[in-house]
Protein backbone atom coordinates (compact mmCIF):
# COMPACT_ATOMS: atom_id res chain seq x y z
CA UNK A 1 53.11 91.15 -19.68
CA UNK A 2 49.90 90.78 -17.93
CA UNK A 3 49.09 88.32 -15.22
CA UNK A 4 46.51 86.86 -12.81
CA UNK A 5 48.09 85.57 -9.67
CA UNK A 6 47.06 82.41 -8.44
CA UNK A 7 48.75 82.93 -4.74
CA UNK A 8 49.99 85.75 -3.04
CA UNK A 9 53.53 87.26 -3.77
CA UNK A 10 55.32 89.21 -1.71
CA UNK A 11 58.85 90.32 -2.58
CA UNK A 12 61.16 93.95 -3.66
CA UNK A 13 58.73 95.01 -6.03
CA UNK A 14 55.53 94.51 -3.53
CA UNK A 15 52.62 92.46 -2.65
CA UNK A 16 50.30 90.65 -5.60
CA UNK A 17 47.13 89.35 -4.14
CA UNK A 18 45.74 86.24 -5.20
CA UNK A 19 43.13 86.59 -8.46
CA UNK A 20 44.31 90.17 -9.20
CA UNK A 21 45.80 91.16 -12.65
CA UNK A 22 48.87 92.99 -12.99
CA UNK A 23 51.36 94.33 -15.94
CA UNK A 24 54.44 92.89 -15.20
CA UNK A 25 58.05 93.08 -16.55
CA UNK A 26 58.22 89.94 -19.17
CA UNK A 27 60.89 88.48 -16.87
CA UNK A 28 59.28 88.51 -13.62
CA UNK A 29 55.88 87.62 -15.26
CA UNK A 30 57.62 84.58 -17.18
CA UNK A 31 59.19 83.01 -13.63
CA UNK A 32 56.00 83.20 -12.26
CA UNK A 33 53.98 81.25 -14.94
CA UNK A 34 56.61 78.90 -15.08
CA UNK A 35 56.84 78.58 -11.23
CA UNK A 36 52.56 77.95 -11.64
CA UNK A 37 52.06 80.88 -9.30
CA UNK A 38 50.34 82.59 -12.00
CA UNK A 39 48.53 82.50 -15.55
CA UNK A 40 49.47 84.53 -18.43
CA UNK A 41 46.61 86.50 -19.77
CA UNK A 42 48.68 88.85 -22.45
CA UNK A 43 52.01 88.30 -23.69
CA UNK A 44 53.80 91.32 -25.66
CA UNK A 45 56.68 88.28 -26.41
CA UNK A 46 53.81 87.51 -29.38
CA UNK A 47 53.25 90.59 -31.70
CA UNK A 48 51.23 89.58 -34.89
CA UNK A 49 52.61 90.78 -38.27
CA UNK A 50 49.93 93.46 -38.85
CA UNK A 51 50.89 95.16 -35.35
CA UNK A 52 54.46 95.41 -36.88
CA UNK A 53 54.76 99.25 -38.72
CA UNK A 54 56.14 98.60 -41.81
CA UNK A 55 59.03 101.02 -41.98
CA UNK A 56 60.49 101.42 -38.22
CA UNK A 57 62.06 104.84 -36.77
CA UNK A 58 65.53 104.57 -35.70
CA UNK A 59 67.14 107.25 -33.62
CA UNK A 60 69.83 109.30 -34.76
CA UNK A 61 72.01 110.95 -31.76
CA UNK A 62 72.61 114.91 -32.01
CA UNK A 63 76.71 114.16 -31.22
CA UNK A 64 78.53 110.73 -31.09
CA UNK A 65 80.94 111.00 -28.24
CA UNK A 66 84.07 108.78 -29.57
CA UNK A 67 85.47 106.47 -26.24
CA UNK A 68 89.11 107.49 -27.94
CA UNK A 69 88.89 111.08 -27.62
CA UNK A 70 88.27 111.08 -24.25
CA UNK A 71 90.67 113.05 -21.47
CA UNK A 72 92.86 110.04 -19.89
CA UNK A 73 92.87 110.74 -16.26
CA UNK A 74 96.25 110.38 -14.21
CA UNK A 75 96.65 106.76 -12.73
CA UNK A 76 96.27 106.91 -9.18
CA UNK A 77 99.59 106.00 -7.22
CA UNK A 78 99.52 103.16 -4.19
CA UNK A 79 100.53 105.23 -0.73
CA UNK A 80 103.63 103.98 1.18
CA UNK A 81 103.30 102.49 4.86
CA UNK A 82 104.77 104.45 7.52
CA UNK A 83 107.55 102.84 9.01
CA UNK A 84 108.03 103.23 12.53
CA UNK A 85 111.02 103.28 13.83
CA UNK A 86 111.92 102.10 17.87
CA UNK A 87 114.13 104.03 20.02
């Protein structure tokens, strides 16, 4: 998603300057619009239908690793206090 600042931001991700663009993650871009720290100049959240290919590609994995076949590991046993003992 791209955005034009209105303020400055500074946070994890870095400093935005006031009336600078930047692509943003939808999320981060979206709290920021809302918050009227910045405007939205392009949204990828709105495709139009002739953007769309008309047969999509969907990805086949070489092996499918089954969760059931999977080596159970040995469940980890709790250690016992020492006791001490007074003479």
């Amino acid at each position: 998603m791209k955005i034009k600042m209105k303020t400055l931001y500074a946070g994890p991700a870095g400093v935005m300057e006031a009336g600078k663009t930047y692509l943003v993650n939808p999320n981060v871009g979206l709290a920021l619009v809302q918050g009227k720290f910045a405007e939205e100049i392009d949204s990828p959240l709105y495709v139009e239908a002739d953007a769309v290919p008309a047969q999509a590609v969907v990805f086949q994995p070489d092996e499918v690793i089954e969760t059931a076949d999977a080596p159970v590991e040995p469940v980890e046993q709790a250690i016992k206090p020492r006791v001490r003992r007074r003479s």
